[in-house]
Protein backbone atom coordinates (compact mmCIF):
# COMPACT_ATOMS: atom_id res chain seq x y z
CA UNK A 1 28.27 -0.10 -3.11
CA UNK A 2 24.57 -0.17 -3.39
CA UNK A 3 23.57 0.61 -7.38
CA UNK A 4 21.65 3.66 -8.35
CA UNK A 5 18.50 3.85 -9.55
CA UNK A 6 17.12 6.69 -12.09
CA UNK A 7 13.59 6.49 -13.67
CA UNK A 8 11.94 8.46 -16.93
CA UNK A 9 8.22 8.74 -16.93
CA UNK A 10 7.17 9.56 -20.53
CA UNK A 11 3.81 12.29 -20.58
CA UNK A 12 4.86 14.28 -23.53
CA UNK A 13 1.83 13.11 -25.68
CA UNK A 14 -0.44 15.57 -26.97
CA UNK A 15 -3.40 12.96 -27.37
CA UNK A 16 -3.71 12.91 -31.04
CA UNK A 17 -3.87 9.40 -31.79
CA UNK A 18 -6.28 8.86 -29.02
CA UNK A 19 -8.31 11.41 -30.77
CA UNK A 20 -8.59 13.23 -28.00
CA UNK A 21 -8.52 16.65 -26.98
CA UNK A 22 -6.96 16.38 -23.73
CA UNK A 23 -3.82 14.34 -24.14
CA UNK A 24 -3.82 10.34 -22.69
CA UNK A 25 -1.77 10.92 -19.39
CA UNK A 26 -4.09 13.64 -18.18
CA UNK A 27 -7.55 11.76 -18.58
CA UNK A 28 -8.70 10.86 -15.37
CA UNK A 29 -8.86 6.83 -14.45
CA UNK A 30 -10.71 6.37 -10.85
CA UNK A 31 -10.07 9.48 -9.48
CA UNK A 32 -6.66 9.72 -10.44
CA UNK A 33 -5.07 11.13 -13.92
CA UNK A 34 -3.57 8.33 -15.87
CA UNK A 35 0.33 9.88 -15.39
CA UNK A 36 -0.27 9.50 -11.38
CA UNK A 37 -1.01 5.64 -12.08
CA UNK A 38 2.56 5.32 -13.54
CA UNK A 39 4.51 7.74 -11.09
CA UNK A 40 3.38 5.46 -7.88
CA UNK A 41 4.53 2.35 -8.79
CA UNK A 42 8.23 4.56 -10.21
CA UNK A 43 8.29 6.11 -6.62
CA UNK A 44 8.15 2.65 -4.62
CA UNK A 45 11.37 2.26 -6.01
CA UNK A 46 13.21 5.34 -4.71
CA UNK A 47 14.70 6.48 -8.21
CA UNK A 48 17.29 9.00 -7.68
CA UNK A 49 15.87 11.22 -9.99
CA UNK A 50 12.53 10.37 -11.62
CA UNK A 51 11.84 12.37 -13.91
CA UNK A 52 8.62 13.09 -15.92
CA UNK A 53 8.50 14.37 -19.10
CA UNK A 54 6.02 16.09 -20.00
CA UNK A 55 5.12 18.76 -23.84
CA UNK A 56 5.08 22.51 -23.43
CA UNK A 57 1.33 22.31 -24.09
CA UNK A 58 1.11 20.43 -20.67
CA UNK A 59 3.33 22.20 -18.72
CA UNK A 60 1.11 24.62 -16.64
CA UNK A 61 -1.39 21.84 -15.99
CA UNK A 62 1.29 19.58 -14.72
CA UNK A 63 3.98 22.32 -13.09
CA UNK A 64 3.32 21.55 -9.16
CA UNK A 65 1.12 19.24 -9.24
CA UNK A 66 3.55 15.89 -9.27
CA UNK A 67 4.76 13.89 -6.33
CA UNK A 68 7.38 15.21 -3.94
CA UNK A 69 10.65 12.78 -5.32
CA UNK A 70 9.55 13.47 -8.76
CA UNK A 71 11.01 16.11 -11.51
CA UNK A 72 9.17 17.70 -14.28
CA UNK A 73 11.06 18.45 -17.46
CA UNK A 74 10.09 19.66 -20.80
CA UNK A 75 10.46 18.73 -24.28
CA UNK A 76 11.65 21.32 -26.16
CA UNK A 77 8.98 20.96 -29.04
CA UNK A 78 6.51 18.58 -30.77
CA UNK A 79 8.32 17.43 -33.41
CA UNK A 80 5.97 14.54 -34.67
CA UNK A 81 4.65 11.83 -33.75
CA UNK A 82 6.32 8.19 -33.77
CA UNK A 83 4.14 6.32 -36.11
CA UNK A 84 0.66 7.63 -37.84
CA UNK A 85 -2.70 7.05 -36.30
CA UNK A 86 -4.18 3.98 -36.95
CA UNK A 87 -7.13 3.08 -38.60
CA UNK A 88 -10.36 3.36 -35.97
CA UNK A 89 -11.16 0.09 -34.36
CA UNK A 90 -7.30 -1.33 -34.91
CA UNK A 91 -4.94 -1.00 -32.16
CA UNK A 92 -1.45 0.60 -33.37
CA UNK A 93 1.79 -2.04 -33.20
CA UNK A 94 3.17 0.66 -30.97
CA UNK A 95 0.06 0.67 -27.97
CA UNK A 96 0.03 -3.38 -28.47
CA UNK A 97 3.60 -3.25 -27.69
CA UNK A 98 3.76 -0.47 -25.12
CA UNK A 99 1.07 -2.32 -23.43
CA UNK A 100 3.01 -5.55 -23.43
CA UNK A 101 5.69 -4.12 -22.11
CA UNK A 102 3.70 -2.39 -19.18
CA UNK A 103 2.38 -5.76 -18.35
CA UNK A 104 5.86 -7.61 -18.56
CA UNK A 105 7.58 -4.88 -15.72
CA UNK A 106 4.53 -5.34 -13.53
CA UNK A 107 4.88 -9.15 -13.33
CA UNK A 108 8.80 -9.51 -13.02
């Protein structure tokens, strides 16, 4: 029996403690918004389902525009985010971490 593989792609972030207007997985990165840099790499290994979740805010701007193989689904509301914004200039525990993380998958 060959194991089963399901993947969740987290884009329900409303961009506030990027300060941003737009949230972080829509800003554009070399042609390309940030969210599509994280779906490819989810796709090459033929998840059964991927999913992507995305805020209500982002919805529209998301609703048919993902990969065929991949699912949107909504949040049901924004109910605060997981730790405050940090101070300008200082990276929060949670992006050093996140990013550490991100970097661990890609070399194993």
């Amino acid at each position: 029996m060959t194991p089963s593989l399901a993947a969740v792609v987290m884009a329900g972030g409303l961009g506030t403690r990027m300060r941003s207007e737009r949230p972080k997985h829509l800003h554009p990165l070399l042609g390309r918004r940030l969210l599509d840099w994280s779906i490819e790499p989810a796709l090459a290994l033929h998840p059964d389902p991927l999913v992507v979740v995305c805020s209500p805010a982002t919805r529209s701007e998301l609703d048919g525009t993902l990969p065929a193989g991949a699912t949107l689904a909504v949040r049901r509301s924004h109910v605060g985010r997981a730790m405050p914004s940090p101070p300008r200039g200082r990276p929060s525990p949670a992006s050093t971490a996140t990013s550490s993380f991100s970097t661990a998958l890609r070399r194993s």
